[in-house]
PDB file of N, CA and C in Angstrom:
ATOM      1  N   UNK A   1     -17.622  -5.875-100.436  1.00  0.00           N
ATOM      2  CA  UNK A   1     -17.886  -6.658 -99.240  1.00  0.00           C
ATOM      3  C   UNK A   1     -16.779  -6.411 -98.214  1.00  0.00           C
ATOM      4  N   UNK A   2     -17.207  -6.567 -96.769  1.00  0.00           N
ATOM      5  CA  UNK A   2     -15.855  -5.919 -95.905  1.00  0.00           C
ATOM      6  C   UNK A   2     -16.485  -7.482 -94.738  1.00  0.00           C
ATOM      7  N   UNK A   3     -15.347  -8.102 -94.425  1.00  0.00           N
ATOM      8  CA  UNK A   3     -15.391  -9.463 -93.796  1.00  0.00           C
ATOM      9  C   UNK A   3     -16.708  -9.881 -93.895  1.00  0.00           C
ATOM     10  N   UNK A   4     -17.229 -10.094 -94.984  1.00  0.00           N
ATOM     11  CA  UNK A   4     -17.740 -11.223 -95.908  1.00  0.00           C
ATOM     12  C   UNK A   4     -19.480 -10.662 -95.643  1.00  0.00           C
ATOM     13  N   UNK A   5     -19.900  -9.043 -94.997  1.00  0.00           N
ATOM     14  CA  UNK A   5     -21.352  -8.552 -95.484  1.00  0.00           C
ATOM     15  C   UNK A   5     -21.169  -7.487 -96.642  1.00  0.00           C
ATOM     16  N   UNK A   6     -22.075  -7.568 -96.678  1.00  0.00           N
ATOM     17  CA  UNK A   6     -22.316  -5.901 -97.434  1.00  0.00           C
ATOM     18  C   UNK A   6     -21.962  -5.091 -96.954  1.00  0.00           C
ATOM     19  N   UNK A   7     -21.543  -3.478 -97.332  1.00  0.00           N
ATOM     20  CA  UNK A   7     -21.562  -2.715 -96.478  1.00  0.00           C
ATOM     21  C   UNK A   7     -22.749  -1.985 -95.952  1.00  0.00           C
ATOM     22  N   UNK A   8     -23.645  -2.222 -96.464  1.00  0.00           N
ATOM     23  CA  UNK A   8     -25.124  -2.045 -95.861  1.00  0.00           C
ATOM     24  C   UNK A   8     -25.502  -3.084 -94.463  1.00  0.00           C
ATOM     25  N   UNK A   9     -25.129  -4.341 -94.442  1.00  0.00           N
ATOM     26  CA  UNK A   9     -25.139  -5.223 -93.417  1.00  0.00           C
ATOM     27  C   UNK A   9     -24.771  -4.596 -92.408  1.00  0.00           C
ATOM     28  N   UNK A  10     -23.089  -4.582 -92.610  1.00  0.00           N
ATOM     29  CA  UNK A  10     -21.985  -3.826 -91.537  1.00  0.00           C
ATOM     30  C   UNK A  10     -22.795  -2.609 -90.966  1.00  0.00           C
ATOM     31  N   UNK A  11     -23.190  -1.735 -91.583  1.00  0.00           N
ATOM     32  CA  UNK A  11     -23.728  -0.573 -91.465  1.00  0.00           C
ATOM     33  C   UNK A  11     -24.829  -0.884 -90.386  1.00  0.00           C
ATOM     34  N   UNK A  12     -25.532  -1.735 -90.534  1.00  0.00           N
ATOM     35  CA  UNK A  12     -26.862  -2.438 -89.758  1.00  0.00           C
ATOM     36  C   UNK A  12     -26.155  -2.846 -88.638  1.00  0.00           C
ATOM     37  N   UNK A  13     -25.464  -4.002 -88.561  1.00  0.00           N
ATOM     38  CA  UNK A  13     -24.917  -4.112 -87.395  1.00  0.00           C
ATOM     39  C   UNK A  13     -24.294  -3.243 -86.619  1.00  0.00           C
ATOM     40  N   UNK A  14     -23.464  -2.316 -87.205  1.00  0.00           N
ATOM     41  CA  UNK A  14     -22.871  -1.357 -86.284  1.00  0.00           C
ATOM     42  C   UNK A  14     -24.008  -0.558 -85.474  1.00  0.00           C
ATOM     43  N   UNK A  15     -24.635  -0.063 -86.262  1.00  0.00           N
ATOM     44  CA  UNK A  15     -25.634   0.667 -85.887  1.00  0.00           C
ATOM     45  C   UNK A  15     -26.809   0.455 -84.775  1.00  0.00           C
ATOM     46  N   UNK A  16     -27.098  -0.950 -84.666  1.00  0.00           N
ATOM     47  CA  UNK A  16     -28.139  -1.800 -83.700  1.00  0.00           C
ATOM     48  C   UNK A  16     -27.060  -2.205 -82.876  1.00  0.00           C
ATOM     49  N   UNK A  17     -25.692  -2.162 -82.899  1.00  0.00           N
ATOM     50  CA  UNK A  17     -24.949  -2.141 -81.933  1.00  0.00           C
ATOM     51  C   UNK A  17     -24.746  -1.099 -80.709  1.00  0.00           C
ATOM     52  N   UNK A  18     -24.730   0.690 -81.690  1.00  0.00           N
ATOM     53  CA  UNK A  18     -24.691   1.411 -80.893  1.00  0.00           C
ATOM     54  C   UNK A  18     -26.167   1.370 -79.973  1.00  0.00           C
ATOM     55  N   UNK A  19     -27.080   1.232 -80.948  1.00  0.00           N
ATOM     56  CA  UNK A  19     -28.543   1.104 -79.678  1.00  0.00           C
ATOM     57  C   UNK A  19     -28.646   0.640 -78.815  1.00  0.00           C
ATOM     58  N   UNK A  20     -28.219  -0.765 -78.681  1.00  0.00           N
ATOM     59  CA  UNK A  20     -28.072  -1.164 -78.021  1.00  0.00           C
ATOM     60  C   UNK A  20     -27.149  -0.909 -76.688  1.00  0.00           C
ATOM     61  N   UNK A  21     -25.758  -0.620 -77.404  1.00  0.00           N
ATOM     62  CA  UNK A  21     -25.374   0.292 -76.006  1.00  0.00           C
ATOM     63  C   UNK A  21     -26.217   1.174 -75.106  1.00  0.00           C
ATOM     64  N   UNK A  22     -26.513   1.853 -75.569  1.00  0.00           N
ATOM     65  CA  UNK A  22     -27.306   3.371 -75.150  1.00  0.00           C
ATOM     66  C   UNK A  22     -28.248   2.861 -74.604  1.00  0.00           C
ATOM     67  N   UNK A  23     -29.124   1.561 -74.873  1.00  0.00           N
ATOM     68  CA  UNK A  23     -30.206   1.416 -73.798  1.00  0.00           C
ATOM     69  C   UNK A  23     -29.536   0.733 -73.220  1.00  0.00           C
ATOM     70  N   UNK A  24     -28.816  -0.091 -72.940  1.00  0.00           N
ATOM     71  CA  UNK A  24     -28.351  -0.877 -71.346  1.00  0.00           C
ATOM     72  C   UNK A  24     -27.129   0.080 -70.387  1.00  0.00           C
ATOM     73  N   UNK A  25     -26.788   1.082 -71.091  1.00  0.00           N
ATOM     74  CA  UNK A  25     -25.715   1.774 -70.728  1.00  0.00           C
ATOM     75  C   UNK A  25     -26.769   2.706 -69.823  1.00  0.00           C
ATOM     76  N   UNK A  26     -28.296   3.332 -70.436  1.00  0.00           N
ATOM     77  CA  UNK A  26     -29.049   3.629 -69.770  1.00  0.00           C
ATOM     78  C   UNK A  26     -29.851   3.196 -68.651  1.00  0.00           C
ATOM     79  N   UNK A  27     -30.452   1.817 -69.193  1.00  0.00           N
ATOM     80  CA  UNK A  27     -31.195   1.328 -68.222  1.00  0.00           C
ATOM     81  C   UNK A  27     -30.506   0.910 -66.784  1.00  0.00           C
ATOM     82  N   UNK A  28     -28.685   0.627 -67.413  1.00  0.00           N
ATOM     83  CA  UNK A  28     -28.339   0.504 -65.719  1.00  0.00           C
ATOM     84  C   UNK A  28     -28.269   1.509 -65.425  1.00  0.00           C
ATOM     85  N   UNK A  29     -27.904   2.811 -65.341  1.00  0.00           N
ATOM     86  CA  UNK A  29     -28.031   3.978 -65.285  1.00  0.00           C
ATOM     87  C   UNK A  29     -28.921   4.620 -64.288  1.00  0.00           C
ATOM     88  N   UNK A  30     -30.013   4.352 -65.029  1.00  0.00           N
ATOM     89  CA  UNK A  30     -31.602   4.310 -64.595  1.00  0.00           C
ATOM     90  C   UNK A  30     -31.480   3.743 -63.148  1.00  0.00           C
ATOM     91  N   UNK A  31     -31.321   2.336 -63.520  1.00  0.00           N
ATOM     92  CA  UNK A  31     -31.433   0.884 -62.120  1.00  0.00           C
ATOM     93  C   UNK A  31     -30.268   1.500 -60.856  1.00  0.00           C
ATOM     94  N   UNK A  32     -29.014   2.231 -61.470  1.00  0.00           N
ATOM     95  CA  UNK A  32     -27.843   2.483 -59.926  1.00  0.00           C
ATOM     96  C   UNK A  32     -28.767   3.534 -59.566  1.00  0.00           C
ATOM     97  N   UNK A  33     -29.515   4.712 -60.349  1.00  0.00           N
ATOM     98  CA  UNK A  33     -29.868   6.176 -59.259  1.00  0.00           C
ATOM     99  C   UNK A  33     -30.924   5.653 -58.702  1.00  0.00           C
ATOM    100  N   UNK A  34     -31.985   4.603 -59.243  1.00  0.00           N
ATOM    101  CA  UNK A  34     -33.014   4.172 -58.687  1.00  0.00           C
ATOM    102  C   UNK A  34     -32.948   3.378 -56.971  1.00  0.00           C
ATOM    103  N   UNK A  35     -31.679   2.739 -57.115  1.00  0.00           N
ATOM    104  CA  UNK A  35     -31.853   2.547 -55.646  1.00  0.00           C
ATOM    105  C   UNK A  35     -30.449   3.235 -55.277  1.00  0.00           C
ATOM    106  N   UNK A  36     -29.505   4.091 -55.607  1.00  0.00           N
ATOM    107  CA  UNK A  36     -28.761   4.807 -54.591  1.00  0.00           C
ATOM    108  C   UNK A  36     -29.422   6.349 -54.271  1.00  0.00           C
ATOM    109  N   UNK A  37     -29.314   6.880 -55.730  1.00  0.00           N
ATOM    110  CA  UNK A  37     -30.560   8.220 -55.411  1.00  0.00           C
ATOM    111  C   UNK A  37     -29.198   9.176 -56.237  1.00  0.00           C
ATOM    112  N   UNK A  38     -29.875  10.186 -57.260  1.00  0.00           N
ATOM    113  CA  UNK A  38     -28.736  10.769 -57.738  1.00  0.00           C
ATOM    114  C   UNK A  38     -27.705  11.381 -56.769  1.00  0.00           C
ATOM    115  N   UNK A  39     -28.711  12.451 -55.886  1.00  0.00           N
ATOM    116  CA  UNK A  39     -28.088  13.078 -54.844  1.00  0.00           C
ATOM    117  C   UNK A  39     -26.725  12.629 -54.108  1.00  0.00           C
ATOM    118  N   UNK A  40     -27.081  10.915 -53.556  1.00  0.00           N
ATOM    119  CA  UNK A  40     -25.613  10.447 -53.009  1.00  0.00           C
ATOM    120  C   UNK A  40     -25.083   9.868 -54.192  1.00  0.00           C
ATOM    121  N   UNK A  41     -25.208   9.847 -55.069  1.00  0.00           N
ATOM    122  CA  UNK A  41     -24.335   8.853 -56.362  1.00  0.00           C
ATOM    123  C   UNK A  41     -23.562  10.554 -57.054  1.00  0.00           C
ATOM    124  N   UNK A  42     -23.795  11.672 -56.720  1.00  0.00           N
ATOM    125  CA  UNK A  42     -22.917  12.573 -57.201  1.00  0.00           C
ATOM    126  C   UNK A  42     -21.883  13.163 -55.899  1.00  0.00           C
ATOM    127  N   UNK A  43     -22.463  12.792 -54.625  1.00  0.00           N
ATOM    128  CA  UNK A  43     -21.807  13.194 -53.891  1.00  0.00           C
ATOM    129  C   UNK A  43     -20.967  11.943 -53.248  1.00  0.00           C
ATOM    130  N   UNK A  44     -20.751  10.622 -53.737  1.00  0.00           N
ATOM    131  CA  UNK A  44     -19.627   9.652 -53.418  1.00  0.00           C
ATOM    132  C   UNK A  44     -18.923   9.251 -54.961  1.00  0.00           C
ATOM    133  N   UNK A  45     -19.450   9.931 -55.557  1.00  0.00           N
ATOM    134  CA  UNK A  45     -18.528  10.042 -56.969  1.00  0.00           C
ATOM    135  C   UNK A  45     -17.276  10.126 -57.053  1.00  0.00           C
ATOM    136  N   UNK A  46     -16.267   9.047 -57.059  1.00  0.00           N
ATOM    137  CA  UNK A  46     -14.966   9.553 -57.222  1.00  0.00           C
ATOM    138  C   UNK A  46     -14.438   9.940 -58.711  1.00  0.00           C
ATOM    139  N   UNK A  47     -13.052  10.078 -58.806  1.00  0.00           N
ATOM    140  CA  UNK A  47     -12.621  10.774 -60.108  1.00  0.00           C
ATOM    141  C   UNK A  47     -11.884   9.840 -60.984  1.00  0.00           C
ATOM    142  N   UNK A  48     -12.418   8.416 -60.901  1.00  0.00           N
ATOM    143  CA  UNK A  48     -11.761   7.560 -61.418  1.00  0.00           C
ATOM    144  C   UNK A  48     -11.967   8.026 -63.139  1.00  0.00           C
ATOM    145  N   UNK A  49     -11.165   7.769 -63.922  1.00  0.00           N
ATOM    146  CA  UNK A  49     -10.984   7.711 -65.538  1.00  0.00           C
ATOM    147  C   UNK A  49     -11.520   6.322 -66.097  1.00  0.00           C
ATOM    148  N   UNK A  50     -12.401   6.405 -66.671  1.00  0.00           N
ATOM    149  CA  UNK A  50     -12.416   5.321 -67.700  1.00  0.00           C
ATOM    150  C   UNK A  50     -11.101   4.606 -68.910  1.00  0.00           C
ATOM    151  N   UNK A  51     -10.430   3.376 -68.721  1.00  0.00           N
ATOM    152  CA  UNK A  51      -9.803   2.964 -69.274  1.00  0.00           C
ATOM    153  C   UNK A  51      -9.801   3.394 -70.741  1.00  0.00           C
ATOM    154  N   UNK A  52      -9.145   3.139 -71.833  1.00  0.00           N
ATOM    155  CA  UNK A  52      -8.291   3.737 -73.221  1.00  0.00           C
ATOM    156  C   UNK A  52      -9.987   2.698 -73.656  1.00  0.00           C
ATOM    157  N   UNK A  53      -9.354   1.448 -73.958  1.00  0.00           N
ATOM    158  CA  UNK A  53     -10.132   0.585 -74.145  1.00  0.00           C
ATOM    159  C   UNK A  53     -11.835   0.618 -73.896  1.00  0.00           C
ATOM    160  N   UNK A  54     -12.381   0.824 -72.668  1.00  0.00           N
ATOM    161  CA  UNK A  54     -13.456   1.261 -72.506  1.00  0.00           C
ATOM    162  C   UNK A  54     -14.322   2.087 -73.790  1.00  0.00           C
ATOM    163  N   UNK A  55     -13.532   3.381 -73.601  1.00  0.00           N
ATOM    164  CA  UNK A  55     -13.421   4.582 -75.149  1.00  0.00           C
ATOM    165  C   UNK A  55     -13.534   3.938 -75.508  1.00  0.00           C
ATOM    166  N   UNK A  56     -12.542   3.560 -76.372  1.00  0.00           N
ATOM    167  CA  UNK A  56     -12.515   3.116 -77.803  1.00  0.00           C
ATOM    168  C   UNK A  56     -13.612   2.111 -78.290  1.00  0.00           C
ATOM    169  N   UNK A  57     -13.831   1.323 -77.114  1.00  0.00           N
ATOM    170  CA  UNK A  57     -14.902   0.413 -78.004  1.00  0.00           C
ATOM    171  C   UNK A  57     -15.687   0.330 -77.975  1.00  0.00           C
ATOM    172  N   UNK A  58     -16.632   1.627 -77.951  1.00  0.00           N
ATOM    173  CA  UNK A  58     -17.846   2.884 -78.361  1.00  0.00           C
ATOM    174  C   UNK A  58     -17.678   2.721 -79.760  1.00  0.00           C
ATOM    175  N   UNK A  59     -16.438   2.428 -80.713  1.00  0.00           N
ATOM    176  CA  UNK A  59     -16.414   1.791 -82.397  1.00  0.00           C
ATOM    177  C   UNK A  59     -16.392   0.544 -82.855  1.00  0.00           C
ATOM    178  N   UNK A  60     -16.374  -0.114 -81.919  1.00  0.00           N
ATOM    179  CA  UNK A  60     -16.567  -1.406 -81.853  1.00  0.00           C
ATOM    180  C   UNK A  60     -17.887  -2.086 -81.964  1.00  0.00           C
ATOM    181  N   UNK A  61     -18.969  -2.681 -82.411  1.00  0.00           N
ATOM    182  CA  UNK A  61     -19.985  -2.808 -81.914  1.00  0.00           C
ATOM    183  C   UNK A  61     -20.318  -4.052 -81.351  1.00  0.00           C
ATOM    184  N   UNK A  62     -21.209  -3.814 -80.103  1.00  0.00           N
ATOM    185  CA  UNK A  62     -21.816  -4.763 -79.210  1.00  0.00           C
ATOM    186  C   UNK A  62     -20.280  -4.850 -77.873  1.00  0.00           C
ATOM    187  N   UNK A  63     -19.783  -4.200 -78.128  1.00  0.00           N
ATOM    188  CA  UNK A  63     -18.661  -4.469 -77.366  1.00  0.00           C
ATOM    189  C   UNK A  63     -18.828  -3.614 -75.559  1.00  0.00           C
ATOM    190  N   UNK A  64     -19.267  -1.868 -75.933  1.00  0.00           N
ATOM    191  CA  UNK A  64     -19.429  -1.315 -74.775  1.00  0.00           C
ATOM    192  C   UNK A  64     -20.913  -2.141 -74.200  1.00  0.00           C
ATOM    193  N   UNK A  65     -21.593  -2.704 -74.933  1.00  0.00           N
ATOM    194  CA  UNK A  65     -22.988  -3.077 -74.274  1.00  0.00           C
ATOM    195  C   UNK A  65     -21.970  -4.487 -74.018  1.00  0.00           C
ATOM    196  N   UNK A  66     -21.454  -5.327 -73.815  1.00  0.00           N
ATOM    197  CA  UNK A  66     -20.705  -6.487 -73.378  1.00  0.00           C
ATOM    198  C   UNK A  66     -19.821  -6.075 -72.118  1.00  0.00           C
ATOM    199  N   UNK A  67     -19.360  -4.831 -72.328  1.00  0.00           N
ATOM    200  CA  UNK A  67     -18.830  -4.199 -70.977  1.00  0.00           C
ATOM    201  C   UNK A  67     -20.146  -3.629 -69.971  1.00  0.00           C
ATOM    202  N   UNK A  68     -21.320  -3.211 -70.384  1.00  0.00           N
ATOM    203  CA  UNK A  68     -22.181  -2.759 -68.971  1.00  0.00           C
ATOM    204  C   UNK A  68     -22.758  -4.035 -68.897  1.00  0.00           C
ATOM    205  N   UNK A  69     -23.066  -5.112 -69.759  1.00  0.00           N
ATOM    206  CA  UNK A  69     -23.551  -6.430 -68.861  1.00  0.00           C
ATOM    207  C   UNK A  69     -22.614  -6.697 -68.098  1.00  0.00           C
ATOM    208  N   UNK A  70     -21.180  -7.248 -68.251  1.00  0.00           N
ATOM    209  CA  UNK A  70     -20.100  -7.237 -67.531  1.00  0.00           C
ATOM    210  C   UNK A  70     -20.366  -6.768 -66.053  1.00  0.00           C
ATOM    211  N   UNK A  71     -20.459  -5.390 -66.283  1.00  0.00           N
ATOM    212  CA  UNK A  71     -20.271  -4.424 -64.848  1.00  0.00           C
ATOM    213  C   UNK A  71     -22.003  -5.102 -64.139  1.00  0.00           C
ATOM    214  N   UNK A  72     -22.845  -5.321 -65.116  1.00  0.00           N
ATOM    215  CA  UNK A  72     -24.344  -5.884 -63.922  1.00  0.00           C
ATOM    216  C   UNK A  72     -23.752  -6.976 -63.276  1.00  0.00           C
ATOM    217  N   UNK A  73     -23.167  -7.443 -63.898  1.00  0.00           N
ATOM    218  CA  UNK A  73     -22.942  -8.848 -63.376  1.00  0.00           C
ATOM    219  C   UNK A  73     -21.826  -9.282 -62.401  1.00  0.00           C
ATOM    220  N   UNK A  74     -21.049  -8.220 -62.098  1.00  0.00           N
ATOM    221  CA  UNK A  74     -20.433  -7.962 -60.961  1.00  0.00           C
ATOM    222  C   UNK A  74     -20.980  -7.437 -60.023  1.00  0.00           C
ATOM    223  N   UNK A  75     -21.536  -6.572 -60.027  1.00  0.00           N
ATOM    224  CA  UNK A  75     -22.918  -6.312 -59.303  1.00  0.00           C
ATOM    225  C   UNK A  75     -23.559  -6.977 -58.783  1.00  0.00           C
ATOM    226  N   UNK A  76     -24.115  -8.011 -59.318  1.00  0.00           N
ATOM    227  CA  UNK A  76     -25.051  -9.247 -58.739  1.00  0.00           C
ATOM    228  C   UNK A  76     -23.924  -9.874 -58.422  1.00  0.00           C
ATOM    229  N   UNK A  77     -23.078 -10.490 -58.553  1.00  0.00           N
ATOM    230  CA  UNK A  77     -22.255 -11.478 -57.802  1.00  0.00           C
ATOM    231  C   UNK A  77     -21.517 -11.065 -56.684  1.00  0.00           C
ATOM    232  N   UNK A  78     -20.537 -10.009 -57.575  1.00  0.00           N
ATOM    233  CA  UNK A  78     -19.700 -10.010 -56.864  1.00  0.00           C
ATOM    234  C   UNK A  78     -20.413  -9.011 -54.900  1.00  0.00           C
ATOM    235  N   UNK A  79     -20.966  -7.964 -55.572  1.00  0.00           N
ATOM    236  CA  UNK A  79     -21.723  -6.599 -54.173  1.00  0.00           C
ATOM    237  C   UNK A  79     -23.023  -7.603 -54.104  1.00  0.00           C
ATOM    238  N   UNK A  80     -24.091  -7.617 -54.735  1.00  0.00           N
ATOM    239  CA  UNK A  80     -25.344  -8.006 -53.840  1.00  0.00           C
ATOM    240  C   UNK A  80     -25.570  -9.348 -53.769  1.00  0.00           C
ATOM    241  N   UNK A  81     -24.536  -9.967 -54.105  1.00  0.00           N
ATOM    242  CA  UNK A  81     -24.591 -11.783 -53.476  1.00  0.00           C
ATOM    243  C   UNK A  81     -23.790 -11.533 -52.168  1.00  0.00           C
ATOM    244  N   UNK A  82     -22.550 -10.959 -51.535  1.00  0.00           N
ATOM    245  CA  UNK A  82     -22.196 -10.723 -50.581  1.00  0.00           C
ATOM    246  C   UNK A  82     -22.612  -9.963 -49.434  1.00  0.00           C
ATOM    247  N   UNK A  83     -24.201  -8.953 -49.869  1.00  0.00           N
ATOM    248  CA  UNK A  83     -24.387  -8.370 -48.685  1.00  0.00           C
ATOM    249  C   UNK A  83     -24.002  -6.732 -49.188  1.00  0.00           C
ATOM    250  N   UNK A  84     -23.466  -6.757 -50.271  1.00  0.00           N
ATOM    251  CA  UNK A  84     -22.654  -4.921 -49.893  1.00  0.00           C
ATOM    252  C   UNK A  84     -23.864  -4.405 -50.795  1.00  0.00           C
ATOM    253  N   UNK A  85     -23.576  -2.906 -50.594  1.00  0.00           N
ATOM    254  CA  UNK A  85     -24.942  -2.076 -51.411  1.00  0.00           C
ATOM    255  C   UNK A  85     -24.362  -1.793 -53.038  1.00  0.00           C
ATOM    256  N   UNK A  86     -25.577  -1.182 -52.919  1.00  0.00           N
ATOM    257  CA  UNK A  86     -25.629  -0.511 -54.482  1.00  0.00           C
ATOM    258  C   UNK A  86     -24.217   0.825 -54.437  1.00  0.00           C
ATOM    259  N   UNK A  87     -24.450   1.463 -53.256  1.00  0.00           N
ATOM    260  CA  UNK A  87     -23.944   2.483 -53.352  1.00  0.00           C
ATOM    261  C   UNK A  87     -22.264   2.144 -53.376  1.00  0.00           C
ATOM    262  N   UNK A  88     -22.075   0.963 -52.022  1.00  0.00           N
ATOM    263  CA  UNK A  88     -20.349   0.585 -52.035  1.00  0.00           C
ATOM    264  C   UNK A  88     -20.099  -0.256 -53.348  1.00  0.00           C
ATOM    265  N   UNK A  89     -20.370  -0.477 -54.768  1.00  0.00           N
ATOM    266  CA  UNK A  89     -20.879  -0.561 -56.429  1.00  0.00           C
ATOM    267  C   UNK A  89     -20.584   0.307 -56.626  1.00  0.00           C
ATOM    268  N   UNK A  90     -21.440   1.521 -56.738  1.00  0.00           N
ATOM    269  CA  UNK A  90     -20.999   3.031 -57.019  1.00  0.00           C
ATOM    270  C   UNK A  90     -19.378   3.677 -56.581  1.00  0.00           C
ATOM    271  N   UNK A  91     -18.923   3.346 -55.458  1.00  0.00           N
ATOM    272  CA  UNK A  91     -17.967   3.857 -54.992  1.00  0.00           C
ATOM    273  C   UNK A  91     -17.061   2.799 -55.659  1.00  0.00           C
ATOM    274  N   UNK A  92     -16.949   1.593 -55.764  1.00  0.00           N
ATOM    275  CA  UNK A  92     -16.251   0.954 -56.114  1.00  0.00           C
ATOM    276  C   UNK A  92     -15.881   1.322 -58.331  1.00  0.00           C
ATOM    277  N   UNK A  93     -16.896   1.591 -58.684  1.00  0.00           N
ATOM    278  CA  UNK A  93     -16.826   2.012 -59.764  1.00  0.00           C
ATOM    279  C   UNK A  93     -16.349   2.605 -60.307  1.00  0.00           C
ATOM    280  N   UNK A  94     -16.410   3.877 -59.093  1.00  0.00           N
ATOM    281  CA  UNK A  94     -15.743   5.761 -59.784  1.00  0.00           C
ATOM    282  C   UNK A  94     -14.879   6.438 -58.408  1.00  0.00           C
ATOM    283  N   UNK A  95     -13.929   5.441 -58.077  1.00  0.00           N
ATOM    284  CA  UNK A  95     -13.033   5.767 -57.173  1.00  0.00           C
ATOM    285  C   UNK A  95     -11.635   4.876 -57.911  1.00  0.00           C
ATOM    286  N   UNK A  96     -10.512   4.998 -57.861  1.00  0.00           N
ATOM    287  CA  UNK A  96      -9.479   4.354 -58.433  1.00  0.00           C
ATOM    288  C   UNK A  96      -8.965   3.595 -56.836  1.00  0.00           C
ATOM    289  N   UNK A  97      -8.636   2.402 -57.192  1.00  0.00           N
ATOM    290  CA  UNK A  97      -7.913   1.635 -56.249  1.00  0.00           C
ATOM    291  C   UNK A  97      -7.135   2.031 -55.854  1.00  0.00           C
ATOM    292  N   UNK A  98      -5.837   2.388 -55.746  1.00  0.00           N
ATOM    293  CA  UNK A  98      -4.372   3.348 -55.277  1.00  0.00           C
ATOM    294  C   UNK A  98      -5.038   4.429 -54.499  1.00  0.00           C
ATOM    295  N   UNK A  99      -6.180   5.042 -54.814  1.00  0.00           N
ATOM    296  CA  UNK A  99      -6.381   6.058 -53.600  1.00  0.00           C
ATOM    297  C   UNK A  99      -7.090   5.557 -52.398  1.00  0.00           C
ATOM    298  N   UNK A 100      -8.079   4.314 -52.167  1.00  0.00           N
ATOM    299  CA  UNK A 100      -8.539   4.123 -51.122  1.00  0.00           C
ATOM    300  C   UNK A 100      -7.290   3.778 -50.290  1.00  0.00           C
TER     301      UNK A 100
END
């Protein structure tokens, strides 16, 4: 037993964890090119790095799918409750702060 399942459990959970990533990691995915358009979402692409943490907790499960609800939900509050687009989202995403 490894913190108190089976390792068949663990195994289950990890596993419906990663799925779960992969479809919301997709479907927002899907939802930013759907209304910015790939075309401008590769050409306002900045070169921001994804944090250590981010990585890593791709081994974690339910954790990267807790980080892209996260990021929807800044999205809705923070950009399209104020008025800003999808795309200044996008730029805000994959541009690093210190360079604007």
């Amino acid at each position: 037993m490894i913190a108190g399942m089976y390792e068949q459990d663990l195994a289950a959970y990890i596993i419906f964890g990663l799925i779960l990533n992969f479809l919301f990691s997709i479907l927002f995915g899907l939802y930013l090119s759907k209304n910015i358009g790939l075309e401008q979402m590769m050409h306002s692409k900045g070169d921001k790095e994804q944090s250590l943490f981010v990585k890593l907790s791709l081994f974690i499960p339910y954790v990267k799918m807790l980080i892209t609800l996260y990021r929807v939900a800044i999205l809705q509050i923070y950009f399209l409750n104020r008025g800003y687009t999808h795309e200044e989202y996008w730029i805000y995403l994959t541009t690093n702060t210190e360079d604007a």
